[in-house]
PDB file of N, CA and C in Angstrom:
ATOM      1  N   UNK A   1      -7.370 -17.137   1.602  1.00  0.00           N
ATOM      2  CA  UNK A   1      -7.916 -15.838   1.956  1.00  0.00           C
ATOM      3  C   UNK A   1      -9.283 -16.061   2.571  1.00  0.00           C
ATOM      4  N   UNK A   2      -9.624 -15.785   3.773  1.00  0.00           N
ATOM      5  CA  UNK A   2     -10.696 -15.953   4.441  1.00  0.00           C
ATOM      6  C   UNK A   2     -11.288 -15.287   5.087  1.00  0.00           C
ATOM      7  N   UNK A   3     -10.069 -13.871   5.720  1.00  0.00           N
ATOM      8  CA  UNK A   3     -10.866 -12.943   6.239  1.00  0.00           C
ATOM      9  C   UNK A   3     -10.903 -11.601   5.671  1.00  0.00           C
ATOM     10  N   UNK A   4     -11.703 -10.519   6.327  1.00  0.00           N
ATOM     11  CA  UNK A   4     -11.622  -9.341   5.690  1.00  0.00           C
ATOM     12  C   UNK A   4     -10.270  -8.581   5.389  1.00  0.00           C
ATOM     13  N   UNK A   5      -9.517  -8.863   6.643  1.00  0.00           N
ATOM     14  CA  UNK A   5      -8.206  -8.175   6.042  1.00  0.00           C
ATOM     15  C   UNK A   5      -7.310  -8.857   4.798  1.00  0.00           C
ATOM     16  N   UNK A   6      -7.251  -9.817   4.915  1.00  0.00           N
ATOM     17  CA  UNK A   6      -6.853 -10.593   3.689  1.00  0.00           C
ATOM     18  C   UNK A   6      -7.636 -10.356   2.794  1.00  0.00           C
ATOM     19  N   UNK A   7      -8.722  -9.824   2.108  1.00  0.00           N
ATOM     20  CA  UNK A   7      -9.042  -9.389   0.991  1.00  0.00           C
ATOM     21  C   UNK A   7      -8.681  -7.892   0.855  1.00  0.00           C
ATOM     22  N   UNK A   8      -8.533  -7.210   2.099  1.00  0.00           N
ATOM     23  CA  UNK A   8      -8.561  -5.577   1.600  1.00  0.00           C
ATOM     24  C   UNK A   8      -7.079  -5.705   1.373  1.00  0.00           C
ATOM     25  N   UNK A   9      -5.886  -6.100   2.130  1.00  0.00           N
ATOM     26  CA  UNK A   9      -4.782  -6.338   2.105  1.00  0.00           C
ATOM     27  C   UNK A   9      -4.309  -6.390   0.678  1.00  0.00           C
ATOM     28  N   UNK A  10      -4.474  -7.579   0.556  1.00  0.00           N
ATOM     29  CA  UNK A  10      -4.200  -7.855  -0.757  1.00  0.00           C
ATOM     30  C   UNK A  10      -5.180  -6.814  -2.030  1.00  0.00           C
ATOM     31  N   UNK A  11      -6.335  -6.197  -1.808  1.00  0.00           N
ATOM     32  CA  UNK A  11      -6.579  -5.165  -3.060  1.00  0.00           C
ATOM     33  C   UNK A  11      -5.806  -4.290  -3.262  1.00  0.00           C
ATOM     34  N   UNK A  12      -5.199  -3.469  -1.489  1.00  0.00           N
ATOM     35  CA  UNK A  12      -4.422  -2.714  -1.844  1.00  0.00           C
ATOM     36  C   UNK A  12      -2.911  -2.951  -2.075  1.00  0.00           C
ATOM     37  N   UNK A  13      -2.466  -3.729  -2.069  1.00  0.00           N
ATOM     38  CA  UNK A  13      -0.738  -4.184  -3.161  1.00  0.00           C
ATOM     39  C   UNK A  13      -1.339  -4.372  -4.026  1.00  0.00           C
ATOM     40  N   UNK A  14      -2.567  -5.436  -5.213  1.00  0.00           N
ATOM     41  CA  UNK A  14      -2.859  -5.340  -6.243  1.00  0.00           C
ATOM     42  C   UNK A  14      -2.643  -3.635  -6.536  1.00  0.00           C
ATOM     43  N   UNK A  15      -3.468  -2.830  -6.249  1.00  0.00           N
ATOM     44  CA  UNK A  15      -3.715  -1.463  -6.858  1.00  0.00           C
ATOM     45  C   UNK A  15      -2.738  -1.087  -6.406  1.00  0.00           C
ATOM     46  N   UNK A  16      -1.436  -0.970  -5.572  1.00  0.00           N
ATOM     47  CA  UNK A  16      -0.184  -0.500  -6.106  1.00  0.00           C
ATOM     48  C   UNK A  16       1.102  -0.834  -6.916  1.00  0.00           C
ATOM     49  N   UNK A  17       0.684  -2.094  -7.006  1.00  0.00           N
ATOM     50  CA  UNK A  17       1.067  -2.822  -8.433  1.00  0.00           C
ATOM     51  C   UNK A  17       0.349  -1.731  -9.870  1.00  0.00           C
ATOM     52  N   UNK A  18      -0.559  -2.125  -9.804  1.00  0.00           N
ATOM     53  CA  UNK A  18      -1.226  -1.303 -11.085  1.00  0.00           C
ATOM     54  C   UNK A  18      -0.652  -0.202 -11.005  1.00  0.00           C
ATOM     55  N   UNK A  19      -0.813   1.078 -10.084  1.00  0.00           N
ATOM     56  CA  UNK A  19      -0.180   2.220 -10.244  1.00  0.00           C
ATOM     57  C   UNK A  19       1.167   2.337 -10.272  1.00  0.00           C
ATOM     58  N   UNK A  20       1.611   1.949  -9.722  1.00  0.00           N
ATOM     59  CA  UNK A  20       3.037   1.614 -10.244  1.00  0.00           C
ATOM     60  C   UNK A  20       3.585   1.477 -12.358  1.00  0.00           C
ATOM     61  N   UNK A  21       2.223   0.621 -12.854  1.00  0.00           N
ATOM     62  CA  UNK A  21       3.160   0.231 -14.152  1.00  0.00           C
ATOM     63  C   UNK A  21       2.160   1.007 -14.693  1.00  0.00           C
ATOM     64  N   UNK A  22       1.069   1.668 -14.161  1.00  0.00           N
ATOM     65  CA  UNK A  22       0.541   2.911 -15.161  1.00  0.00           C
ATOM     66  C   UNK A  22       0.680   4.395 -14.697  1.00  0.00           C
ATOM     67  N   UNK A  23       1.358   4.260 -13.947  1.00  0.00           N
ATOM     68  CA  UNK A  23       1.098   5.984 -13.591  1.00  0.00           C
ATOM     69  C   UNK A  23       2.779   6.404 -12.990  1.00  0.00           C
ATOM     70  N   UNK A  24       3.480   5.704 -13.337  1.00  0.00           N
ATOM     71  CA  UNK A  24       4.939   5.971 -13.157  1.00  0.00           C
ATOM     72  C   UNK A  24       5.798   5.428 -14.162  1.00  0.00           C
ATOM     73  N   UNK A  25       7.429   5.954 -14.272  1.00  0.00           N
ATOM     74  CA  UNK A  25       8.261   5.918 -14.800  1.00  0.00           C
ATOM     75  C   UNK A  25       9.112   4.329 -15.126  1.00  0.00           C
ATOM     76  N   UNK A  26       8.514   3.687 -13.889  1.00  0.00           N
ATOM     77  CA  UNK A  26       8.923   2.321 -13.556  1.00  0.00           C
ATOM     78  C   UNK A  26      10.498   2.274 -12.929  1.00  0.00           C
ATOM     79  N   UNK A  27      10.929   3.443 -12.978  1.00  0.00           N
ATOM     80  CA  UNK A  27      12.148   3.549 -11.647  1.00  0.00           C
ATOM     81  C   UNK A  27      12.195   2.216 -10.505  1.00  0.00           C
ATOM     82  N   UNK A  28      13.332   1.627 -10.431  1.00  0.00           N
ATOM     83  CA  UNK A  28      13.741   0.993  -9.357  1.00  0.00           C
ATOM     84  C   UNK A  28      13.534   2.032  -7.974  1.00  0.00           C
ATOM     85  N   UNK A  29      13.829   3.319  -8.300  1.00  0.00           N
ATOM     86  CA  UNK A  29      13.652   3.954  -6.397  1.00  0.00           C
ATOM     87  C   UNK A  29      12.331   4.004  -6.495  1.00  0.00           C
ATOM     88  N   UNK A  30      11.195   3.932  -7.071  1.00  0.00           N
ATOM     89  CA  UNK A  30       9.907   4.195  -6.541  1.00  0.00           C
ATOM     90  C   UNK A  30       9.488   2.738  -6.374  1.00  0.00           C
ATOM     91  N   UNK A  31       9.469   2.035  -6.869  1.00  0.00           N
ATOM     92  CA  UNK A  31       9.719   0.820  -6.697  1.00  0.00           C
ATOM     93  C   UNK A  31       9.912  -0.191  -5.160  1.00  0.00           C
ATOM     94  N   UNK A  32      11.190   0.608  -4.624  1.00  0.00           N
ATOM     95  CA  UNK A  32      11.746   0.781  -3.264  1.00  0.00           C
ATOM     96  C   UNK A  32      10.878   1.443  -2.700  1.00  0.00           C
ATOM     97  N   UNK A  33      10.297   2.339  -2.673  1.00  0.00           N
ATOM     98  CA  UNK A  33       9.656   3.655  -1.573  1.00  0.00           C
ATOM     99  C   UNK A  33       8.497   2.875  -2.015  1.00  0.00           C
ATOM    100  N   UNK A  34       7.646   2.207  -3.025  1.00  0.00           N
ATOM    101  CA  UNK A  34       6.380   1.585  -3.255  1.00  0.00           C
ATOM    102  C   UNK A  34       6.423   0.365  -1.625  1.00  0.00           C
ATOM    103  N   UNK A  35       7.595  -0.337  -1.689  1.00  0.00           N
ATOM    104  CA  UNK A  35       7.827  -1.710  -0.880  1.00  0.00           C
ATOM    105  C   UNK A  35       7.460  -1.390   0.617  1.00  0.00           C
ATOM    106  N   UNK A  36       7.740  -0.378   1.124  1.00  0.00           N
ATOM    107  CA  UNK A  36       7.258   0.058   2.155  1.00  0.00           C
ATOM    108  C   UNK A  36       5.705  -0.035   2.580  1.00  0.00           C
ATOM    109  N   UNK A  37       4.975   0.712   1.943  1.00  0.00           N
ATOM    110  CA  UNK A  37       3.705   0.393   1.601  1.00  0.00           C
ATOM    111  C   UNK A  37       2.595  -1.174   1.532  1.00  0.00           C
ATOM    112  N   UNK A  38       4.027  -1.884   1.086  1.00  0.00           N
ATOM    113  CA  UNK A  38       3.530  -3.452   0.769  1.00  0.00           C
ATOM    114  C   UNK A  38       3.585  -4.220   2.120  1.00  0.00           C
ATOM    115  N   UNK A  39       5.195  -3.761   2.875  1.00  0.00           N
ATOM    116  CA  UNK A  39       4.939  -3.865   4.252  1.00  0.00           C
ATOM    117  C   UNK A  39       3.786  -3.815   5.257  1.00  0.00           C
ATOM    118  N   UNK A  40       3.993  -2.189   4.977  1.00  0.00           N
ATOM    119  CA  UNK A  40       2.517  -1.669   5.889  1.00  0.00           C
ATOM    120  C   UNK A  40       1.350  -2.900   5.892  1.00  0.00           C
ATOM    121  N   UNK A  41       1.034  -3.237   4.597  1.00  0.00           N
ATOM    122  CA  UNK A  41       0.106  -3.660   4.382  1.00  0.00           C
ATOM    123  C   UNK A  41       0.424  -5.258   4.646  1.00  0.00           C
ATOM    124  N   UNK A  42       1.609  -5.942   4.767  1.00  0.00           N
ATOM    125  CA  UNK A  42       1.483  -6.799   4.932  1.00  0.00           C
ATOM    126  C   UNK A  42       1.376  -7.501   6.657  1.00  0.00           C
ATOM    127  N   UNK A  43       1.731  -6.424   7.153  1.00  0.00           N
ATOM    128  CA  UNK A  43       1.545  -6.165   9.114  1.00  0.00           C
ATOM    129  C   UNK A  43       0.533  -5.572   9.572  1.00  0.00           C
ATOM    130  N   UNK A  44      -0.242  -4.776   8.426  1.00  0.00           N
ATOM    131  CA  UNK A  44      -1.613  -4.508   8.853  1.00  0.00           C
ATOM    132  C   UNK A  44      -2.475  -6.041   8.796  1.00  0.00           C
ATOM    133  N   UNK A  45      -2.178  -6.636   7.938  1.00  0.00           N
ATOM    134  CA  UNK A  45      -3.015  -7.947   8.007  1.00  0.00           C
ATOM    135  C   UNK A  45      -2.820  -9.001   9.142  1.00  0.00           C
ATOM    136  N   UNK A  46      -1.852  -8.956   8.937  1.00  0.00           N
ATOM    137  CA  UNK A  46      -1.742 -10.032  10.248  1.00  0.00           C
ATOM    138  C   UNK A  46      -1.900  -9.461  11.572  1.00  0.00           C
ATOM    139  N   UNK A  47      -1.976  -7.592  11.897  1.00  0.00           N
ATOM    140  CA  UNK A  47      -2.219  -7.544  13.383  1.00  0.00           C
ATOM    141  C   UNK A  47      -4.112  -7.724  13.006  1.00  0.00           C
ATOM    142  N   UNK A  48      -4.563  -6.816  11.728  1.00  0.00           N
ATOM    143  CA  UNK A  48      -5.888  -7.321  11.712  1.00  0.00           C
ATOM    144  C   UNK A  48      -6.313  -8.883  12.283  1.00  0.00           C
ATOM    145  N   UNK A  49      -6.274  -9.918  11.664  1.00  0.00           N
ATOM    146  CA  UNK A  49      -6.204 -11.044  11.914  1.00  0.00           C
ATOM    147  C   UNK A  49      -5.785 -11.638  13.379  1.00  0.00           C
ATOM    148  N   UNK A  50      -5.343 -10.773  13.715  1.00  0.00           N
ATOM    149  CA  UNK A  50      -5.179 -11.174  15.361  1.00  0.00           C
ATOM    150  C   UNK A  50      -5.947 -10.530  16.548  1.00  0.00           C
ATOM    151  N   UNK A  51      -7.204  -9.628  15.656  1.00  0.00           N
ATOM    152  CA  UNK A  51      -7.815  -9.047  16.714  1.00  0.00           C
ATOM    153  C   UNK A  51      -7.732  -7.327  16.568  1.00  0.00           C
ATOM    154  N   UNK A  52      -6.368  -6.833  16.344  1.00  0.00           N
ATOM    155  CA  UNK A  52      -6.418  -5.432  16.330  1.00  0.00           C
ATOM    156  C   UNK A  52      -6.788  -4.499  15.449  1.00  0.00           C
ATOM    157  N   UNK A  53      -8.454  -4.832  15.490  1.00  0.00           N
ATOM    158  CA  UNK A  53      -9.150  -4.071  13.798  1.00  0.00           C
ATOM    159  C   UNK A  53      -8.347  -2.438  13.593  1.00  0.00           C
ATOM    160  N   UNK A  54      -8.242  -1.460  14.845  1.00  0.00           N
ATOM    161  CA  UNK A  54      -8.178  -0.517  14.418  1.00  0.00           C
ATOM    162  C   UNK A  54      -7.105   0.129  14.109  1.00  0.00           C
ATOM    163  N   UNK A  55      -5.699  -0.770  15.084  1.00  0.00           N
ATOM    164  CA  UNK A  55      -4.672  -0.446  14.560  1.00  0.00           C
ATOM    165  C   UNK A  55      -4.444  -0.576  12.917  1.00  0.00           C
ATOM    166  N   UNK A  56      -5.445  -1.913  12.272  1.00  0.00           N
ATOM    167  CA  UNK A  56      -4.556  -2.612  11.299  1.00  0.00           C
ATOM    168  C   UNK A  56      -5.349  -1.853  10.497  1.00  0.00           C
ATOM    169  N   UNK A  57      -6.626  -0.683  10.391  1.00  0.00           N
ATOM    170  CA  UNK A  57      -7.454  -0.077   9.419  1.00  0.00           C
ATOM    171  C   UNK A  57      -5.885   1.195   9.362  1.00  0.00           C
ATOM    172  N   UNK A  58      -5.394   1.347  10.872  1.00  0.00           N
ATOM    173  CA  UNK A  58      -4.872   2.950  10.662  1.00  0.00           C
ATOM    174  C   UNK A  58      -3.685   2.743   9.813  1.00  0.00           C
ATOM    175  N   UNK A  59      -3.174   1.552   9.878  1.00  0.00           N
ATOM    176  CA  UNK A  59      -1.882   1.181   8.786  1.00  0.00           C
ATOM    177  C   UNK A  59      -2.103   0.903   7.520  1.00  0.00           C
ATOM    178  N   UNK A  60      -3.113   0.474   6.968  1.00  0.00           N
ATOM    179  CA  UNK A  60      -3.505   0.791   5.837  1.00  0.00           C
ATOM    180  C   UNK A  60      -3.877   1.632   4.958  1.00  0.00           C
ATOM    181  N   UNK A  61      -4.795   2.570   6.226  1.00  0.00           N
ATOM    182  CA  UNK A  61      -4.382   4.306   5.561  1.00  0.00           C
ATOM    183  C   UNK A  61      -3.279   5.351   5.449  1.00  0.00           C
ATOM    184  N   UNK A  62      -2.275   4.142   6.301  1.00  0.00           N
ATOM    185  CA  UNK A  62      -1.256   5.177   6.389  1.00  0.00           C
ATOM    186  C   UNK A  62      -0.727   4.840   5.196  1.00  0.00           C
ATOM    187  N   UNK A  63      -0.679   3.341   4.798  1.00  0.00           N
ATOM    188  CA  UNK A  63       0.695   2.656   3.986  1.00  0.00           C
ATOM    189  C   UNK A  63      -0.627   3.254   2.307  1.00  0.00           C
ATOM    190  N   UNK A  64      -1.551   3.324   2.612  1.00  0.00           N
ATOM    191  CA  UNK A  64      -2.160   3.805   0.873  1.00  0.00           C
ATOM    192  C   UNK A  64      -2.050   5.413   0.959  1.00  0.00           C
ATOM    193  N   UNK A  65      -1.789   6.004   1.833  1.00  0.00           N
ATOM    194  CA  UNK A  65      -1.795   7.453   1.871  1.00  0.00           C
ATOM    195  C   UNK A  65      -0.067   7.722   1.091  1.00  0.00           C
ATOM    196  N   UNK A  66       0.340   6.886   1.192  1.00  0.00           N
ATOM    197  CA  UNK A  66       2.304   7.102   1.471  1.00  0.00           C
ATOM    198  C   UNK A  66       2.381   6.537  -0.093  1.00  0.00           C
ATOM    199  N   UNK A  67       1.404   5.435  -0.347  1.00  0.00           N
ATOM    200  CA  UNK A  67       1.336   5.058  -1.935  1.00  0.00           C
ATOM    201  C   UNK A  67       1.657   5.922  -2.776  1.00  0.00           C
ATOM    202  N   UNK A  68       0.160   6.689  -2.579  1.00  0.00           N
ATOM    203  CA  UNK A  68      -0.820   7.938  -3.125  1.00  0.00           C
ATOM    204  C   UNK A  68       0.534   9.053  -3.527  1.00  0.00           C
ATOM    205  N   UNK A  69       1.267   9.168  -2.512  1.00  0.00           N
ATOM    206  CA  UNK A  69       1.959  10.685  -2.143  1.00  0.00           C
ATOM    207  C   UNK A  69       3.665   9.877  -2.877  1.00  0.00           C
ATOM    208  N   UNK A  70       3.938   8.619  -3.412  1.00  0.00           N
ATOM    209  CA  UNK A  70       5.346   8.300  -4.045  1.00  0.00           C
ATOM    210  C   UNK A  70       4.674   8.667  -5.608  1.00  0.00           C
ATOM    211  N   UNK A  71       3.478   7.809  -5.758  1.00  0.00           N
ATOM    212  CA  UNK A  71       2.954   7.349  -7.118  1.00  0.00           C
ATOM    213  C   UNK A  71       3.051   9.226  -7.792  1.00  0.00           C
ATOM    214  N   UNK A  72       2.743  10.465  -6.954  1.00  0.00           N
ATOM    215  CA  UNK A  72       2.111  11.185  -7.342  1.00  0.00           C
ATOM    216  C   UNK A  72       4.050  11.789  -7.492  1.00  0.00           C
ATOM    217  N   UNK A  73       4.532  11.862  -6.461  1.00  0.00           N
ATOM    218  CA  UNK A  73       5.575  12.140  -6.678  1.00  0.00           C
ATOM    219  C   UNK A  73       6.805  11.628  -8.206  1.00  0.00           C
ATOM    220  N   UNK A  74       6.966   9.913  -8.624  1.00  0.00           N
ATOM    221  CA  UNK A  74       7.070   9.764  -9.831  1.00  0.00           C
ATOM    222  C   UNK A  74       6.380  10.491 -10.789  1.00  0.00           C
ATOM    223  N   UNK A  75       5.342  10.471 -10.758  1.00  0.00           N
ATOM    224  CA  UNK A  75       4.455  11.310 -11.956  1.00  0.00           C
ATOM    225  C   UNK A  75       5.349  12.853 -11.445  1.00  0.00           C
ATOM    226  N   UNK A  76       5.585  13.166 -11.266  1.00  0.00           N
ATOM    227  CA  UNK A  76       5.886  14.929 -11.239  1.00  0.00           C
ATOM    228  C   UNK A  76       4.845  15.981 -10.391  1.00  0.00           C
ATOM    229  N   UNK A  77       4.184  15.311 -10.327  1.00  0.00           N
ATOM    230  CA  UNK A  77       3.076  16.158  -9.173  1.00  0.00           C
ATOM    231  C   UNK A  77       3.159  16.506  -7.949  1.00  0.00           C
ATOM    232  N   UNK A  78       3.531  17.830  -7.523  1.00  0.00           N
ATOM    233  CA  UNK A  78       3.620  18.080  -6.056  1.00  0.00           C
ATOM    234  C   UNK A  78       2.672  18.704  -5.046  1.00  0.00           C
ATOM    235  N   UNK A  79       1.513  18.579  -5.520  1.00  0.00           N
ATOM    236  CA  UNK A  79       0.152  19.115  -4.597  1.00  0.00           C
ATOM    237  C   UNK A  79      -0.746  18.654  -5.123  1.00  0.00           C
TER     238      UNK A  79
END
């Protein structure tokens, strides 16, 4: 790990790991709909790393926004 996206990258799958085994049911489908997210984040790093800071900031807000909105959804929360 050496550059910036490789540290933010990786905080955010750590912290949807965590939310995942504290703030949900532990369901296999959220689980699935979580993996998406891990994606995001794992193609935000590498276009980061290749130069494209702003695409790879907007996929990270997208893929922690989409987190935010499964995690809240397991929990029962709809607004």
């Amino acid at each position: 790990m050496t550059t910036f996206f490789d540290f933010l990258t990786v905080a955010c799958f750590v912290s949807i790991a965590i939310a995942f085994f504290q703030f949900t049911g532990r369901e296999i489908s959220t689980l699935l709909r979580l993996l998406l997210s891990g994606l995001a984040f794992a193609v935000a790093n590498q276009i980061g790393n290749a130069g494209w800071t702003l695409a790879a900031i907007a996929l990270v807000a997208a893929g922690a926004v989409y987190a935010a909105m499964v995690i809240r959804r397991a929990n029962g929360q709809t607004s």
